[in-house]
Protein backbone atom coordinates (compact mmCIF):
# COMPACT_ATOMS: atom_id res chain seq x y z
CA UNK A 1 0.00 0.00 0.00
CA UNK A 2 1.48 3.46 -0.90
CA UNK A 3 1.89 6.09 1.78
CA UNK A 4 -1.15 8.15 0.03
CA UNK A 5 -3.71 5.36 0.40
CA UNK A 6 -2.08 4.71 3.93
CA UNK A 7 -2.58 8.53 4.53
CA UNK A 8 -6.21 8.72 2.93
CA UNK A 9 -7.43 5.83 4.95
CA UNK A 10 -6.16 7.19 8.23
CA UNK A 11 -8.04 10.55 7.21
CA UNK A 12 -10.90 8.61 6.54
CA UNK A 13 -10.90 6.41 9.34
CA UNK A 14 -10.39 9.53 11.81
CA UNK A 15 -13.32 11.44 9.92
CA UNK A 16 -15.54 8.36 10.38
CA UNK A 17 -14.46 8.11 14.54
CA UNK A 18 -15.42 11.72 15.16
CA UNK A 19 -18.42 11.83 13.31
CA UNK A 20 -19.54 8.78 15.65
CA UNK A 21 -17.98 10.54 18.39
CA UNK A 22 -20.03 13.68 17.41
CA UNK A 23 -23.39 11.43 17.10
CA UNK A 24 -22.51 9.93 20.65
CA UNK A 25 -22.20 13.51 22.00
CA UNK A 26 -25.29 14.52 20.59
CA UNK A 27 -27.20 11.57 21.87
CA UNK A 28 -25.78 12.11 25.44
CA UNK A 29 -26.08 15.50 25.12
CA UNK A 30 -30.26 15.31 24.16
CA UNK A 31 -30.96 12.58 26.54
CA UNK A 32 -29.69 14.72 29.62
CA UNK A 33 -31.79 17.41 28.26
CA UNK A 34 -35.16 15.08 28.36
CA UNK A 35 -33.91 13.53 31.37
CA UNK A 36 -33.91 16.95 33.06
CA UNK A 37 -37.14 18.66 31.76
CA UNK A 38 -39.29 15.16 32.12
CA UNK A 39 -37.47 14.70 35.51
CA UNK A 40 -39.18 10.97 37.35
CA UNK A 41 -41.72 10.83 33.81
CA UNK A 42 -38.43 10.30 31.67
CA UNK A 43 -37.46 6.75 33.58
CA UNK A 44 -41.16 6.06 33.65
CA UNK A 45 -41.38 6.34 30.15
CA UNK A 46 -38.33 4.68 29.47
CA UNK A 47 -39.33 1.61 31.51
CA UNK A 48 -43.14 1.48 30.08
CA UNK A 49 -41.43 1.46 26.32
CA UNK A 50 -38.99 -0.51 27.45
CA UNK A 51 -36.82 0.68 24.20
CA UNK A 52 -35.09 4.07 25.36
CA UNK A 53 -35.12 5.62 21.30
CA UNK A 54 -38.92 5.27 21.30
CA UNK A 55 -39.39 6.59 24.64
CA UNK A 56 -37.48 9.43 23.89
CA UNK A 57 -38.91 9.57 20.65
CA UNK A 58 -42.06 9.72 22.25
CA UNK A 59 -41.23 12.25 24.56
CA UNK A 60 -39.73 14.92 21.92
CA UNK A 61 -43.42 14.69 19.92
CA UNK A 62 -45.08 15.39 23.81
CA UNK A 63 -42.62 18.39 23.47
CA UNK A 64 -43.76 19.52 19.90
CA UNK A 65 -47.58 19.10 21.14
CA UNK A 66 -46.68 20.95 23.62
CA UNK A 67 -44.70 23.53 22.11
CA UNK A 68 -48.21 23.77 19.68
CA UNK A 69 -50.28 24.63 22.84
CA UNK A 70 -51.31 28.05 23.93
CA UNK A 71 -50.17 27.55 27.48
CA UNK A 72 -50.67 31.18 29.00
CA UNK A 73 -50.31 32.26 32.76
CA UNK A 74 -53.74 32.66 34.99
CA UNK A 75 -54.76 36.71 35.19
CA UNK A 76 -54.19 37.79 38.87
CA UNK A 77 -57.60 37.62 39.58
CA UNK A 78 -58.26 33.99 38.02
CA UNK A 79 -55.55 32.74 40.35
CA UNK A 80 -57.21 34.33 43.45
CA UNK A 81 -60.91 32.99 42.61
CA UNK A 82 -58.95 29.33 41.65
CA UNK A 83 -56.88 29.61 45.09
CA UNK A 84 -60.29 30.47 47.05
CA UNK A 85 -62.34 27.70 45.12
CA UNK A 86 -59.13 25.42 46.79
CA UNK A 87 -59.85 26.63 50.19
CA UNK A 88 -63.70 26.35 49.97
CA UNK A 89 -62.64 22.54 48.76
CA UNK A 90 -60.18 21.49 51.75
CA UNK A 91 -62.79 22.87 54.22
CA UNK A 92 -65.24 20.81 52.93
CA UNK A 93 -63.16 17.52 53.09
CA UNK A 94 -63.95 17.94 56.78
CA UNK A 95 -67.91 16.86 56.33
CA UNK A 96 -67.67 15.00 53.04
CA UNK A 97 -63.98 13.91 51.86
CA UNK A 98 -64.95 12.00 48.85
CA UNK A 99 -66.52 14.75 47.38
CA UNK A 100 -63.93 17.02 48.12
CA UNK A 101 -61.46 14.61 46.51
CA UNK A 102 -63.71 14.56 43.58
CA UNK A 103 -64.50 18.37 43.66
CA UNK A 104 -59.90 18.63 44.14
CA UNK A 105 -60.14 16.24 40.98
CA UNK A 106 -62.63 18.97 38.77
CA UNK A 107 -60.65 21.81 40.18
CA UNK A 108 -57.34 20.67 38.43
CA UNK A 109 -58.85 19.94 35.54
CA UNK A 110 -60.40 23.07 35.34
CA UNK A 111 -57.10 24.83 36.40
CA UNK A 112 -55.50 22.85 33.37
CA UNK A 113 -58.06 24.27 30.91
CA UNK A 114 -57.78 27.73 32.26
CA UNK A 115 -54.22 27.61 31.77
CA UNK A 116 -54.51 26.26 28.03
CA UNK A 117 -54.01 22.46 28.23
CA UNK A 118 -56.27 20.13 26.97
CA UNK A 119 -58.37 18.29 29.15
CA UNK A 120 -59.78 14.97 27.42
CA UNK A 121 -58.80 12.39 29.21
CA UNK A 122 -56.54 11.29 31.64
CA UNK A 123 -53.40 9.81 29.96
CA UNK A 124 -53.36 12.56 27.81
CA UNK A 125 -53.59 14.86 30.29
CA UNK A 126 -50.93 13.55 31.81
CA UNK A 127 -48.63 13.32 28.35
CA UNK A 128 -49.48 17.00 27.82
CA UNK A 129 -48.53 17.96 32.09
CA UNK A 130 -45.22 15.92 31.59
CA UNK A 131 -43.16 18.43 29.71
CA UNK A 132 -43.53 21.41 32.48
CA UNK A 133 -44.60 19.36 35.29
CA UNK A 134 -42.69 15.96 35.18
CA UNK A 135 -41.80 16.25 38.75
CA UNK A 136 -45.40 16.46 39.50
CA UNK A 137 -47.36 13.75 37.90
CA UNK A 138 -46.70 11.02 40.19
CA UNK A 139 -48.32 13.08 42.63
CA UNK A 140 -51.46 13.51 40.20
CA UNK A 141 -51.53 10.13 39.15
CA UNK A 142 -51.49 8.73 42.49
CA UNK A 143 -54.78 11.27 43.69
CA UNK A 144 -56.49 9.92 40.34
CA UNK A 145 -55.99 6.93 41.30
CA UNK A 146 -57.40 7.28 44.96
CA UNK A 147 -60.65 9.24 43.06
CA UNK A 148 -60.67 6.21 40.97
CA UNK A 149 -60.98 4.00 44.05
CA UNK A 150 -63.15 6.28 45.92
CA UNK A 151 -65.83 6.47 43.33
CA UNK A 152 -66.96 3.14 44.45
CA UNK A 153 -66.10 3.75 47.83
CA UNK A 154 -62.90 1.67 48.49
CA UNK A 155 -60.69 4.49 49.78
CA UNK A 156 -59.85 5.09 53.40
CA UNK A 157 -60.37 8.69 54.66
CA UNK A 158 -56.63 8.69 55.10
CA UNK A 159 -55.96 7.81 51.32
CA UNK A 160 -58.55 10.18 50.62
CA UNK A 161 -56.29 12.82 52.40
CA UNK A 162 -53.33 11.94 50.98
CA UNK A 163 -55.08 12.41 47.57
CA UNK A 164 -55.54 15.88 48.43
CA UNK A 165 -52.35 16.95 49.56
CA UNK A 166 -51.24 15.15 45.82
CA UNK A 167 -54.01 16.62 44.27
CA UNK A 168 -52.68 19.86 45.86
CA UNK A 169 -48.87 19.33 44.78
CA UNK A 170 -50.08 19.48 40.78
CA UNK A 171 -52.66 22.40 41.51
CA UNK A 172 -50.02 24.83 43.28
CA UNK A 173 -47.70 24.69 40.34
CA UNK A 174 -50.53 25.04 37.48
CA UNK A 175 -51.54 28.46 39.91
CA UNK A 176 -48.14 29.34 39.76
CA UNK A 177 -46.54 29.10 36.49
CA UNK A 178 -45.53 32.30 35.54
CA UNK A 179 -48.29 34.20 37.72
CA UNK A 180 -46.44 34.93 40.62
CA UNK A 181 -47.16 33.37 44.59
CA UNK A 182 -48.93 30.49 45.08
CA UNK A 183 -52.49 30.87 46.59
CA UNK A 184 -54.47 29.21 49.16
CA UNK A 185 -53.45 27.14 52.22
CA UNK A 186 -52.22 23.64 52.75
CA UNK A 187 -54.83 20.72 53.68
């Protein structure tokens, strides 16, 4: 072999390493940034794929929906009738907690809607909440789950509490988000 093809397939060789080397970076690089926006929902997704490319996949098209949304911040006023509507709900978990776990359950939906997510259905809900609120959602998954349960009622009144404080984790950030201080008091 003559020392210009020796040369020219060292060069090409060395061009081929750091363009993997590049694509490697890239890949490290993007999947830091999904861990840390998704936060807890980007190992949940992960595992419920159970194929990391599709489950980041899948989580850069929730970012394009997203992205597509008309997510706006509550008017000062919305947030203060939304954080009394919350205190007129904890006080009456005293006398009837299922309903106020149901009532916590309308509240954040309504919330959601208000602030310009959609609001059919649950999983989507969810899928849409994931990309500003990953750190949130087990919290809201675990109080739908309690309302679930409570519907037919199979929840304790101590479940039923916890499912308010949860319910109360998602709703103080959705009050929040780019609005200013939170509203309302703790359950």
């Amino acid at each position: 072999m003559s020392t210009g093809t020796l040369v020219t397939v060292v060069v090409v060789v060395l061009v081929v390493l750091a363009a993997l080397a590049a694509v490697a970076f890239v890949r490290r690089r993007n999947r830091r940034r999904l861990h840390e926006r998704f936060g807890p929902e980007y190992e949940r997704t992960v595992e419920a794929h159970d194929d990391r490319r599709r489950a980041e996949h899948e989580l850069r098209e929730r970012e394009k929906r997203h992205d597509a949304l008309d997510i706006r911040p509550l008017r000062p006023e919305t947030r203060d009738r939304y954080a009394r509507e919350w205190t007129r709900v904890q006080e009456e978990f005293v006398d009837r907690p299922d309903c106020a776990v149901h009532e916590a359950d309308r509240l954040v939906t309504a919330l959601m809607g208000e602030r310009g997510y959609p609001t059919e259905g649950f999983e989507q809900q969810v899928r849409d909440l994931s990309v500003e609120h990953g750190r949130t959602l087990e919290h809201y998954r675990a109080a739908h789950e309690v309302n679930g349960r409570s519907t037919g009622g199979r929840a304790t009144t101590e479940e039923l509490r916890g499912a308010m404080v949860h319910y109360r984790a998602l709703f103080d950030e959705l009050l929040e988000d780019g609005s200013g201080p939170r509203g309302g008091s703790r359950p």
